[in-house]
Protein backbone atom coordinates (compact mmCIF):
# COMPACT_ATOMS: atom_id res chain seq x y z
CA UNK A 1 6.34 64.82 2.90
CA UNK A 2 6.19 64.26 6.53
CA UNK A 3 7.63 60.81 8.15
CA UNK A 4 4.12 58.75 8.95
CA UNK A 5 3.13 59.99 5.43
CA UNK A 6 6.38 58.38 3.31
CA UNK A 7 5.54 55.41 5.95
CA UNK A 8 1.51 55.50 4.74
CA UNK A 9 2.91 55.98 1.32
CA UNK A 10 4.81 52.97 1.08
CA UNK A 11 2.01 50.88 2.75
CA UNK A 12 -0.46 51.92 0.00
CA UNK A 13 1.54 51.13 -2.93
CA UNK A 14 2.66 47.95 -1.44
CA UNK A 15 -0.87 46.68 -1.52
CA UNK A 16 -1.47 47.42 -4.72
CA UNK A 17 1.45 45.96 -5.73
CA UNK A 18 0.93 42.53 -4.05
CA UNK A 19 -3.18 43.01 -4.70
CA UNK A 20 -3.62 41.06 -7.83
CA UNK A 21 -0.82 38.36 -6.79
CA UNK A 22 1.58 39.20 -9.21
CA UNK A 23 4.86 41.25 -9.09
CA UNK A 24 5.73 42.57 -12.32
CA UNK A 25 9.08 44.18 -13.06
CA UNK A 26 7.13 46.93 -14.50
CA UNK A 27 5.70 47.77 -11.05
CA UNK A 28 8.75 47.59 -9.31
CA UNK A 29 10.29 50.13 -11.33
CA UNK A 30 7.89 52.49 -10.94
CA UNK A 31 8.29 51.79 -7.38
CA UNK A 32 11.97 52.77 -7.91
CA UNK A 33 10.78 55.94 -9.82
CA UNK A 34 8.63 57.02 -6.40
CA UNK A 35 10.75 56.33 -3.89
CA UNK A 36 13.39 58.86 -5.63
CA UNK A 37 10.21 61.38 -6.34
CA UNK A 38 9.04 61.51 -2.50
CA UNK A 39 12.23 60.29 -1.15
CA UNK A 40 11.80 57.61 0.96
CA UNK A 41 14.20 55.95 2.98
CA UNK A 42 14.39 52.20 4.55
CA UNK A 43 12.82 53.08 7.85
CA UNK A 44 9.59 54.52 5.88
CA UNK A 45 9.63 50.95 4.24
CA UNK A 46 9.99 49.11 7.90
CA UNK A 47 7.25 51.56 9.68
CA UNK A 48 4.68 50.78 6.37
CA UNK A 49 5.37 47.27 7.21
CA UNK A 50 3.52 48.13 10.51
CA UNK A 51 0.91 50.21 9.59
CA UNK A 52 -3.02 48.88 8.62
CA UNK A 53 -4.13 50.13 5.35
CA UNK A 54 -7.02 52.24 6.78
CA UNK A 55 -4.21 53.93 9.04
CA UNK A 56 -2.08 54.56 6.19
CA UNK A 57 -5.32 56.16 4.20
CA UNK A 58 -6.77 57.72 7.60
CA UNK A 59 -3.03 60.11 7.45
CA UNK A 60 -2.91 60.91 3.68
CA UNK A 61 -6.61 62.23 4.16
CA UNK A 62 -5.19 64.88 6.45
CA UNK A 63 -2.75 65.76 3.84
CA UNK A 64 -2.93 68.99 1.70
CA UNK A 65 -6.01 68.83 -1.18
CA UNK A 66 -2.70 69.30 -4.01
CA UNK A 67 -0.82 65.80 -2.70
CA UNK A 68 -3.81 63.82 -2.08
CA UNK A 69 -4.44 64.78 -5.88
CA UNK A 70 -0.91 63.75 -7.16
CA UNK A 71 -0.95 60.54 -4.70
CA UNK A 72 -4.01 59.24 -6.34
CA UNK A 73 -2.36 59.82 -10.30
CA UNK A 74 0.66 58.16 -8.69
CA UNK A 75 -1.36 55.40 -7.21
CA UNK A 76 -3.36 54.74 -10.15
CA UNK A 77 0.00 54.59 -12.23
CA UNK A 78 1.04 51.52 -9.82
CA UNK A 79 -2.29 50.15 -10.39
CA UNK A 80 -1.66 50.45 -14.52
CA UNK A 81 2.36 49.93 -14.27
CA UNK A 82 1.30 46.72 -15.94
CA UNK A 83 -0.99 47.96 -18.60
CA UNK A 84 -3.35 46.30 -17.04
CA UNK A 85 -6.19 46.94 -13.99
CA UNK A 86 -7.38 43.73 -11.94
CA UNK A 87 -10.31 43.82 -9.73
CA UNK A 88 -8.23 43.29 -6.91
CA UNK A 89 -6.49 47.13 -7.64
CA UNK A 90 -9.80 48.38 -8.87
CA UNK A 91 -11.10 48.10 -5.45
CA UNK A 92 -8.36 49.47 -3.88
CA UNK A 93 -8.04 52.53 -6.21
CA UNK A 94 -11.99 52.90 -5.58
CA UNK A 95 -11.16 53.19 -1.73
CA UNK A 96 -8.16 56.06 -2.14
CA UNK A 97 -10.22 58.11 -4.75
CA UNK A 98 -13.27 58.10 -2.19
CA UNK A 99 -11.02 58.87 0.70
CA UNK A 100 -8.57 61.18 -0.62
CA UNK A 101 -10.88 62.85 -3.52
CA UNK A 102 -14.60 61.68 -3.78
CA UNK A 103 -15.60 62.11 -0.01
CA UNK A 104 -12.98 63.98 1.42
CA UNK A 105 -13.76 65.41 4.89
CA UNK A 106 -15.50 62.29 6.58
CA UNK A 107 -18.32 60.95 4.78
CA UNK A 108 -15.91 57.92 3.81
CA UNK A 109 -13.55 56.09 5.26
CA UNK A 110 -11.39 52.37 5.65
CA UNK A 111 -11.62 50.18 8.29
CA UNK A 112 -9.04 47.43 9.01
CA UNK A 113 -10.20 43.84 10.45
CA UNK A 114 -7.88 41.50 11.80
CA UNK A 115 -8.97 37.87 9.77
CA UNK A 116 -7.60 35.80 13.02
CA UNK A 117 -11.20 35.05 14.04
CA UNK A 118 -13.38 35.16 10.74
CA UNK A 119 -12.96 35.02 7.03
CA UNK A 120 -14.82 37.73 5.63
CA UNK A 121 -16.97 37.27 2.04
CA UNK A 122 -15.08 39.31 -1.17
CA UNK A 123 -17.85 39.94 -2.70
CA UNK A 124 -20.33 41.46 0.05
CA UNK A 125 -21.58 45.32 -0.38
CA UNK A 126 -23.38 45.33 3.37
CA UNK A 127 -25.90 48.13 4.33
CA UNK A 128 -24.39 48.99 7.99
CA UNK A 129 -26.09 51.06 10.66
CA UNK A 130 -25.92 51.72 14.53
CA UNK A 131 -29.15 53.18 15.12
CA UNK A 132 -32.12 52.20 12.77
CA UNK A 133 -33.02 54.64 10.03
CA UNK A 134 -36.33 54.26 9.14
CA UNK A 135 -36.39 56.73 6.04
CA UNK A 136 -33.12 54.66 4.43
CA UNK A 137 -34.93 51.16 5.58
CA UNK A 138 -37.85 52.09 3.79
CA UNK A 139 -35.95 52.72 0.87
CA UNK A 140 -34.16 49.35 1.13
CA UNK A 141 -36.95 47.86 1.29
CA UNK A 142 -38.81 49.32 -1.59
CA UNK A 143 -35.76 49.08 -4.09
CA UNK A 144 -34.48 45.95 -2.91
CA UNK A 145 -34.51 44.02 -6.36
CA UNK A 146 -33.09 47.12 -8.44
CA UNK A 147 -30.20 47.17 -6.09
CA UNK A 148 -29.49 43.52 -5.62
CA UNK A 149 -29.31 43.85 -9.50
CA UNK A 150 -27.35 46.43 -9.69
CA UNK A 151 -24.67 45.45 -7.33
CA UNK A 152 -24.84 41.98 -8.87
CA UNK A 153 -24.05 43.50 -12.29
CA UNK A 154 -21.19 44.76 -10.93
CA UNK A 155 -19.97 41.37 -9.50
CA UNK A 156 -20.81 42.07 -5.22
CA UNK A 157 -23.70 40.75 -3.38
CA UNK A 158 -26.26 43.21 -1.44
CA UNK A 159 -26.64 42.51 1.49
CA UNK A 160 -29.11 43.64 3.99
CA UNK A 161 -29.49 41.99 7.46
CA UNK A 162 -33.26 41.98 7.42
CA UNK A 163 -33.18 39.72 4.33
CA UNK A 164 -30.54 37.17 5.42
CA UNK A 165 -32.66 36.81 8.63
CA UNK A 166 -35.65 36.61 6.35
CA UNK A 167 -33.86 33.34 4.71
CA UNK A 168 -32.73 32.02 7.93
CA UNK A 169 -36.63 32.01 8.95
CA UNK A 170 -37.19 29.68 6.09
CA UNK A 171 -35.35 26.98 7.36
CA UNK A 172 -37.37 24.75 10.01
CA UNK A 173 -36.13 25.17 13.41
CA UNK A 174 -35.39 21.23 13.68
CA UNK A 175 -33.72 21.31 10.57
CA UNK A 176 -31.48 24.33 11.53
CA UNK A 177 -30.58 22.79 14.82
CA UNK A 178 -29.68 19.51 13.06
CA UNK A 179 -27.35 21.67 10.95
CA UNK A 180 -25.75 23.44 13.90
CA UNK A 181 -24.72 20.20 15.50
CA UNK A 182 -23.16 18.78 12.45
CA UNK A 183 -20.94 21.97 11.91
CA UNK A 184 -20.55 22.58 16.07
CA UNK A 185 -21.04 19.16 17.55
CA UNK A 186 -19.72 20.47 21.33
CA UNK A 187 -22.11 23.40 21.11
CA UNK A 188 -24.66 23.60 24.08
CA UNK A 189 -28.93 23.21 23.87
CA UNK A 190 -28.80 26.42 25.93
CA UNK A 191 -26.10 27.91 22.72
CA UNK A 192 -28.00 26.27 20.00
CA UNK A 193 -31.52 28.00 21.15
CA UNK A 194 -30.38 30.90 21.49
CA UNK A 195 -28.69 31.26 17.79
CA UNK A 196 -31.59 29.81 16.55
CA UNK A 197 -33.78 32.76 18.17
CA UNK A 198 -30.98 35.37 17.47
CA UNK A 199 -31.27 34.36 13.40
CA UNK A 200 -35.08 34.40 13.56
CA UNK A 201 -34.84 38.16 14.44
CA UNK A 202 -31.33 39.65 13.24
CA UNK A 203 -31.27 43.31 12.53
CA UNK A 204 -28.77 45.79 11.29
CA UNK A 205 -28.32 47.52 14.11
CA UNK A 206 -27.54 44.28 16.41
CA UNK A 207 -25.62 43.29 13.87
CA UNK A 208 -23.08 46.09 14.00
CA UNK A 209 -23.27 46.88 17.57
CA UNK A 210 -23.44 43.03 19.09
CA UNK A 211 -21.13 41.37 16.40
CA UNK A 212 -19.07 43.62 14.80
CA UNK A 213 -18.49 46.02 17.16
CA UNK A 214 -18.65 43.73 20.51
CA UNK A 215 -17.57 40.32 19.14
CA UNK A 216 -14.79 41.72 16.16
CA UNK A 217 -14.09 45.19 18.56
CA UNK A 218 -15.25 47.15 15.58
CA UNK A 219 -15.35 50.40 17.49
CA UNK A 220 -16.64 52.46 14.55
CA UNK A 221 -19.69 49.47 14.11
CA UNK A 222 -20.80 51.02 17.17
CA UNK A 223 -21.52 54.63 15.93
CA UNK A 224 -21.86 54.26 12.24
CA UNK A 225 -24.13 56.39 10.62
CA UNK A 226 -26.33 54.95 7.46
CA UNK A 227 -23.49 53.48 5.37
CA UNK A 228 -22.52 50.73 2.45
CA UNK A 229 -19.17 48.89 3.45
CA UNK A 230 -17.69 46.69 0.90
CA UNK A 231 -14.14 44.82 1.31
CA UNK A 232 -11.52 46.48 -0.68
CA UNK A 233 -8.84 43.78 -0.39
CA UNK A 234 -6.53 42.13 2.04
CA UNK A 235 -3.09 43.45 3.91
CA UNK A 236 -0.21 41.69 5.94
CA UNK A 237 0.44 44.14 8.75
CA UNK A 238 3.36 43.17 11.14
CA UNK A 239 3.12 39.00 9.88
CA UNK A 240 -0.85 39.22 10.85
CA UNK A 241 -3.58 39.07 7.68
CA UNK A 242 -6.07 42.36 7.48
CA UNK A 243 -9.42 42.54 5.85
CA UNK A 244 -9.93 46.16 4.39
CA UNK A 245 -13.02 47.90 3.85
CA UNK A 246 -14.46 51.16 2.50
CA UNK A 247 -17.02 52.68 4.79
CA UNK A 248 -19.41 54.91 2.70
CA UNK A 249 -21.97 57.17 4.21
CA UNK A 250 -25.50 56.84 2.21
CA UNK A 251 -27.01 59.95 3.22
CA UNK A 252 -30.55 60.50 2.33
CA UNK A 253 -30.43 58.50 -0.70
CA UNK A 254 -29.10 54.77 -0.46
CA UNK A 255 -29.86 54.09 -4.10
CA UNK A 256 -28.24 57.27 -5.48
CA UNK A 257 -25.16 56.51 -3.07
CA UNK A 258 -24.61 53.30 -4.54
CA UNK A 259 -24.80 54.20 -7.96
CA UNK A 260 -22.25 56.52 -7.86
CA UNK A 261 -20.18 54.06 -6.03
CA UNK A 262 -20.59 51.83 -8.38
CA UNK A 263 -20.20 54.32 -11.75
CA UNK A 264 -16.52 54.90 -9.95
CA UNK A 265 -15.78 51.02 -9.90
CA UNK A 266 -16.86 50.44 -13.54
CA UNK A 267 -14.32 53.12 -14.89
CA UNK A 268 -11.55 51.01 -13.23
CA UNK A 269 -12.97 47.30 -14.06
CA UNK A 270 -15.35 46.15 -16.40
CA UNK A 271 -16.95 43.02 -14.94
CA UNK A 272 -18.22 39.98 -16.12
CA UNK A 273 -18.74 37.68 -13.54
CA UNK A 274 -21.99 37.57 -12.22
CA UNK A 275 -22.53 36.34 -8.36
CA UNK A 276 -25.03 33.98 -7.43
CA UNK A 277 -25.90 32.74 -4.07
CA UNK A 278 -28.83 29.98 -4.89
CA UNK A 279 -30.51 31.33 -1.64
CA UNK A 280 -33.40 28.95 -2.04
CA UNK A 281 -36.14 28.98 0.60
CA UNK A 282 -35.50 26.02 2.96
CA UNK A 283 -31.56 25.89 1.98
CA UNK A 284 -29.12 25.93 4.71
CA UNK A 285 -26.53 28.39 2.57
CA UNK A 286 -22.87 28.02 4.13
CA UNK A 287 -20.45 29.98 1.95
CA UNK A 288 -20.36 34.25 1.18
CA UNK A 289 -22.07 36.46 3.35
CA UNK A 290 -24.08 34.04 5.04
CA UNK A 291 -21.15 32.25 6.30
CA UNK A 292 -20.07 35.37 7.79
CA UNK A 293 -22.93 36.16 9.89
CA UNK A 294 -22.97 32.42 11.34
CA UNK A 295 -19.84 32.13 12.17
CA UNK A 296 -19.54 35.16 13.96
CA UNK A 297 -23.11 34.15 15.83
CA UNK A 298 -20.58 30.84 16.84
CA UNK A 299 -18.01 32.63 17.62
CA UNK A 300 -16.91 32.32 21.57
CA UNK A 301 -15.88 35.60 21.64
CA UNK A 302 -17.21 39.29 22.94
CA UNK A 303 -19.76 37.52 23.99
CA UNK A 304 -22.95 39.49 25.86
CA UNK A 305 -24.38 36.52 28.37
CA UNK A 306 -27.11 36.43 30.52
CA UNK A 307 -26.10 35.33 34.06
CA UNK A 308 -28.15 31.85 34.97
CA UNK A 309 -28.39 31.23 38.58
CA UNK A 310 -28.87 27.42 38.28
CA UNK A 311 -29.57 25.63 42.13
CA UNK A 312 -30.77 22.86 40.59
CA UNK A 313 -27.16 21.69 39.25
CA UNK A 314 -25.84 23.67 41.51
CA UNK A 315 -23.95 26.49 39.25
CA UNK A 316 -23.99 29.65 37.81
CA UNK A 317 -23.51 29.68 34.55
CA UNK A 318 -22.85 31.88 31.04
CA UNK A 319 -25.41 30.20 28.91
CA UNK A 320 -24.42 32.74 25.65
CA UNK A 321 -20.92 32.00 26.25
CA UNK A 322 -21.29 28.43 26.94
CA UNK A 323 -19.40 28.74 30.26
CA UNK A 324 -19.93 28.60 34.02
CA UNK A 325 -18.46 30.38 37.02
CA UNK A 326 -16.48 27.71 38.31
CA UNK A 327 -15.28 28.68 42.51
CA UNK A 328 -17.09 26.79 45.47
CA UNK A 329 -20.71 26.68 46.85
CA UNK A 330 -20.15 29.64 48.95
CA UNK A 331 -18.75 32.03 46.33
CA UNK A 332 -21.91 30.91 44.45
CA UNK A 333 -23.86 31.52 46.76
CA UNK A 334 -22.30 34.77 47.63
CA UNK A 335 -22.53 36.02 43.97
CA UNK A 336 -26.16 35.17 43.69
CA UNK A 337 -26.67 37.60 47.02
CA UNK A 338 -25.20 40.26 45.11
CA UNK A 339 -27.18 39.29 41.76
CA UNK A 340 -30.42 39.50 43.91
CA UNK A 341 -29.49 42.61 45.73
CA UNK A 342 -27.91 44.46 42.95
CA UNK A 343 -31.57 44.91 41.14
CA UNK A 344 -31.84 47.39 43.77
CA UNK A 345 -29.16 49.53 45.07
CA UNK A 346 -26.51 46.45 45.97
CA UNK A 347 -25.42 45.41 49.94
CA UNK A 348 -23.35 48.14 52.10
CA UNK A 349 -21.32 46.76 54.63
CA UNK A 350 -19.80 49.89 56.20
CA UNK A 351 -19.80 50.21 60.05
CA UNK A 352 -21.48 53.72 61.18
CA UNK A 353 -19.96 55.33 63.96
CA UNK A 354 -23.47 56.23 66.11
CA UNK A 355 -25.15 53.86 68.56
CA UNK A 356 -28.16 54.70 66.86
CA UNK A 357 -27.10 53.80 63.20
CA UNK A 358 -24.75 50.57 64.55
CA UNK A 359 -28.37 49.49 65.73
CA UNK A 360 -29.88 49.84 62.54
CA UNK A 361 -26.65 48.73 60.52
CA UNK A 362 -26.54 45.04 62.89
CA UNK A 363 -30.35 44.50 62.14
CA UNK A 364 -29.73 44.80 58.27
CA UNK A 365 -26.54 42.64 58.53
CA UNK A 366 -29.02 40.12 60.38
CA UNK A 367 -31.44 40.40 57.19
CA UNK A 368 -28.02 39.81 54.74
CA UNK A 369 -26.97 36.99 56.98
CA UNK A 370 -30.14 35.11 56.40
CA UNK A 371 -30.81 35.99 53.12
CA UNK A 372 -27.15 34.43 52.56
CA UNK A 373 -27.39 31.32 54.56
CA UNK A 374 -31.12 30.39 52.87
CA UNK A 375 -29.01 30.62 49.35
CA UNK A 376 -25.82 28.64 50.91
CA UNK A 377 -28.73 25.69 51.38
CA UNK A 378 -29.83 26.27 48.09
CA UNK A 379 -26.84 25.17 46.88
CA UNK A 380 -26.43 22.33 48.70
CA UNK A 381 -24.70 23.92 51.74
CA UNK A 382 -25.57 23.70 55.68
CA UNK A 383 -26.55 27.17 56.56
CA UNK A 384 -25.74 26.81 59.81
CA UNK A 385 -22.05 26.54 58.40
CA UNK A 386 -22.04 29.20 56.41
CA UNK A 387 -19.64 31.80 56.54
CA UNK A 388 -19.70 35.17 57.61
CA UNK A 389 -19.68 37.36 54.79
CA UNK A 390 -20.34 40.72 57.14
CA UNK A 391 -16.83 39.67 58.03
CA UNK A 392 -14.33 41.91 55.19
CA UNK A 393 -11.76 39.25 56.21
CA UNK A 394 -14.09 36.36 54.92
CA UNK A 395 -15.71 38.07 52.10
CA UNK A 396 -12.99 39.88 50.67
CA UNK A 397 -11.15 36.66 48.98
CA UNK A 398 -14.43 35.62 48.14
CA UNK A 399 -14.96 38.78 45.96
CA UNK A 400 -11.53 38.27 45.09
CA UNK A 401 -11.89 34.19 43.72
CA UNK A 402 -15.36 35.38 41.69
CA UNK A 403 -13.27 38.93 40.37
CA UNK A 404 -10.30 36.21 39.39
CA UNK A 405 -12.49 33.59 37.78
CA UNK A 406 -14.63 36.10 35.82
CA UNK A 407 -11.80 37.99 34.51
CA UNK A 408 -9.91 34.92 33.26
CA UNK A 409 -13.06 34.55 30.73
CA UNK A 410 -12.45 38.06 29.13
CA UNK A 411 -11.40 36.70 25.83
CA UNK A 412 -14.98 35.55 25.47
CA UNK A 413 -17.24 37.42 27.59
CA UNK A 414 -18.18 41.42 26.61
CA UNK A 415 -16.57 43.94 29.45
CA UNK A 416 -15.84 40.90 31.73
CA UNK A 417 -15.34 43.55 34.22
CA UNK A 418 -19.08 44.34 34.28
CA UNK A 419 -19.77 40.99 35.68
CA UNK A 420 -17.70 41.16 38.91
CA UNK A 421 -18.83 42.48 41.88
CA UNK A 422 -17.45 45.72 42.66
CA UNK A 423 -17.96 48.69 45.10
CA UNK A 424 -19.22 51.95 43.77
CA UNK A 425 -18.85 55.52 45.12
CA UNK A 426 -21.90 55.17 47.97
CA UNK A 427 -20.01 52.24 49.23
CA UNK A 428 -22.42 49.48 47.68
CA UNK A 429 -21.06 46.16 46.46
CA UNK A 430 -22.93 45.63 43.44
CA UNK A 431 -22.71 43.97 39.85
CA UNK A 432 -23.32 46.02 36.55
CA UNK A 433 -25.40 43.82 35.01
CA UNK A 434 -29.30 44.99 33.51
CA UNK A 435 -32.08 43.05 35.42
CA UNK A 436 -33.41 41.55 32.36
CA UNK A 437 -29.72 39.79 31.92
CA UNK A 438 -30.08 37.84 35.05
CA UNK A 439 -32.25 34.37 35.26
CA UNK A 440 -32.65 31.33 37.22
CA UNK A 441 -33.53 27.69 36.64
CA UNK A 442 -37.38 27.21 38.42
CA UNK A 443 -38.37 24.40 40.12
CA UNK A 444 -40.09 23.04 36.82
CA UNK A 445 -36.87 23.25 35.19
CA UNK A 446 -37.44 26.57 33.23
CA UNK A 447 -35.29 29.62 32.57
CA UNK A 448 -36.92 32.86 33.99
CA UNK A 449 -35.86 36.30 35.31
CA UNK A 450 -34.59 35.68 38.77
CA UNK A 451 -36.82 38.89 39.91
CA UNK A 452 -40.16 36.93 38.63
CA UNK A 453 -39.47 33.69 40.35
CA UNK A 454 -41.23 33.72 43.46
CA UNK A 455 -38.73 31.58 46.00
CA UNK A 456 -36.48 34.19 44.93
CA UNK A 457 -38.35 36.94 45.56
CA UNK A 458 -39.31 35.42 49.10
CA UNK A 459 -35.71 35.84 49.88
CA UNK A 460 -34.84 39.01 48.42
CA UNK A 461 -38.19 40.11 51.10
CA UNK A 462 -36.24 38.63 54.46
């Protein structure tokens, strides 16, 4: 065997060792009897240490079809060493025969979550998707109660997005909101709508791509074809505590696909616990899956805000994020410029060399000047104080205070980077940010899209 595969080795057989939470002596000979068969040395023990279990699975897959065979009769010896095969090695020996047997060649697969941020539900088999499917959602739909039985004979609950929204909707918005304070009590009104309205409408596709894969930097969440994921069991990787699941694509069939998933689990466990959730219409359900989906709604982290120019306090703030861009009046002012400005192509400041164009280029740096200076006041500034952003000497550590405050709120915000100003490749300062994601406070106190307000607009005409 190659190195990273002894190393992969010994990281798969030490979870199933340590799955059910007890070491017998039984299992540690038999570890003795493989580390003589595929000779593994210390160092393969102190790499595994390192290693997730879906990279340790991800390298036997590439192996040759004969030792992914014998890997899986060795693992399953492990999992029986003790006569006896817990749930806990069940579901990992269902993950290795659908990786290394079942579905070799990519229609399965294990992905590795780090727990730091959430806890993730045991018992959850969630439908995942990046794009929406409407042949496999209409299936869902139409067999929902045969597979929520199904999958609760075998001790999981289904899960589908649509539904857990569905519940969600049950719930009176004043009731929810009275919930959210008691379990958040610093949470913002601005925070606390917005979960509300993001509940009322969840889908699978938002799910995976705006939690998953933007808050949890799932990477695969944001590609995934059709697929069932269910959580295989946990890992220690390097002192830090993994969740692992088993990714399995549905193809045309969702039903079919989880049936035979299922017919694999039940010839390693028999079950007999059944899973209830008492999802009553009306009840505010805080444990399992639906746990999982509102804490990671609440969770300050990979977070995709609107932008909320806000004159009447006199900030800008991160409404999604619960945050603000905290610099002076005329960095505010200065990003909201470039917030107006960047709907269309952004501001160019470079000097032409012509008479003719420095003519043209001083009028439109005229235009700027008092398009900046009516914001400054906006803000609470005296325009005729305002500073001279044409200058590069002024407006340079200006871009450079709003670059260093936005950047310092990358552990919450998604692509910080995309909210800083920056110049692109015609020379325009401008800020990556989609139209629609950029509002203002009106003079009635209401949020709207900073291109619909009309005082805005008035300025953006100068």
């Amino acid at each position: 065997m190659k190195q990273n595969e002894k190393a992969s080795l010994m990281r798969v057989i030490s979870d199933l060792i340590q799955a059910d939470g007890i070491i017998d002596m039984q299992e540690i000979e038999y570890l003795e009897t493989l580390r003589t068969k595929y000779k593994i040395m210390p160092d393969d023990e102190q790499r595994a240490d390192h290693l997730t279990f879906a990279e340790a699975v991800t390298t036997l897959a590439e192996a040759e079809a004969v030792l992914r065979h014998q890997l899986v009769t060795d693992f399953a010896e492990v999992a029986m060493s003790d006569n006896y095969c817990a749930r806990a090695e069940a579901l990992l020996m269902l993950a290795l025969r659908y990786c290394l047997v079942v579905a070799n060649g990519g229609s399965a697969s294990i992905i590795s979550v780090s727990n730091a941020e959430v806890q993730f539900d045991d018992n959850q088999l969630l439908y995942v998707e990046s794009q929406y499917d409407t042949c496999i959602n209409t299936q869902i739909e139409s067999h929902f109660n045969e597979l929520s039985n199904m999958v609760r004979l075998a001790g999981f609950d289904f899960v589908y997005i649509p539904r857990v929204s569905a519940h969600y909707g049950s719930i009176s918005e004043d009731d929810m909101k009275r919930v959210v304070r008691f379990l958040y009590p610093s949470v913002s009104i601005e925070r606390l709508q917005l979960v509300w309205d993001s509940l009322q409408s969840l889908k699978t596709h938002e799910y995976c791509r705006d939690l998953l894969s933007a808050k949890l930097g799932l990477r695969e969440m944001a590609f995934v074809a059709p697929s069932v994921m269910i959580k295989v069991g946990d890992s220690v990787v390097g002192g830090e505590s993994f969740s692992n699941f088993l990714l399995v694509e549905v193809g045309k069939n969702v039903l079919l696909s989880v049936e035979q998933l299922l017919a694999i689990y039940a010839k390693l466990f028999h079950n007999l616990h059944l899973n209830y959730l008492h999802e009553e219409p009306g009840r505010f359900v805080y444990k399992g899956f639906y746990r999982q989906v509102f804490d990671l709604h609440m969770l300050r982290r990979g977070i995709k805000s609107r932008i909320v120019v806000d004159t009447v306090r006199g900030c800008i703030s991160l409404p999604d994020a619960d945050t603000v861009i905290d610099v002076h009046r005329r960095e505010k002012a200065l990003y909201a410029l470039f917030l107006l400005e960047s709907v269309r192509e952004g501001i160019n400041f470079t000097k032409p060399d012509s008479a003719c164009g420095l003519k043209s280029y001083n009028c439109r740096m005229e235009h700027v000047m008092q398009k900046y200076r009516k914001i400054y006041a906006k803000f609470g500034g005296n325009p005729v104080k305002a500073p001279n952003i044409c200058d590069y000497s002024t407006r340079g550590p200006m871009i450079a205070m709003l670059k260093k405050k936005i950047l310092s709120l990358d552990d919450v915000l998604h692509h910080a980077s995309s909210y800083c100003v920056e110049r692109n490749s015609y020379g325009n300062y401008t800020i990556d940010i989609t139209p629609d994601m950029i509002c203002c406070i009106d003079s009635n106190f209401q949020l709207c899209p900073l291109w619909e307000n009309d005082e805005w607009r008035a300025i953006a005409a100068l």
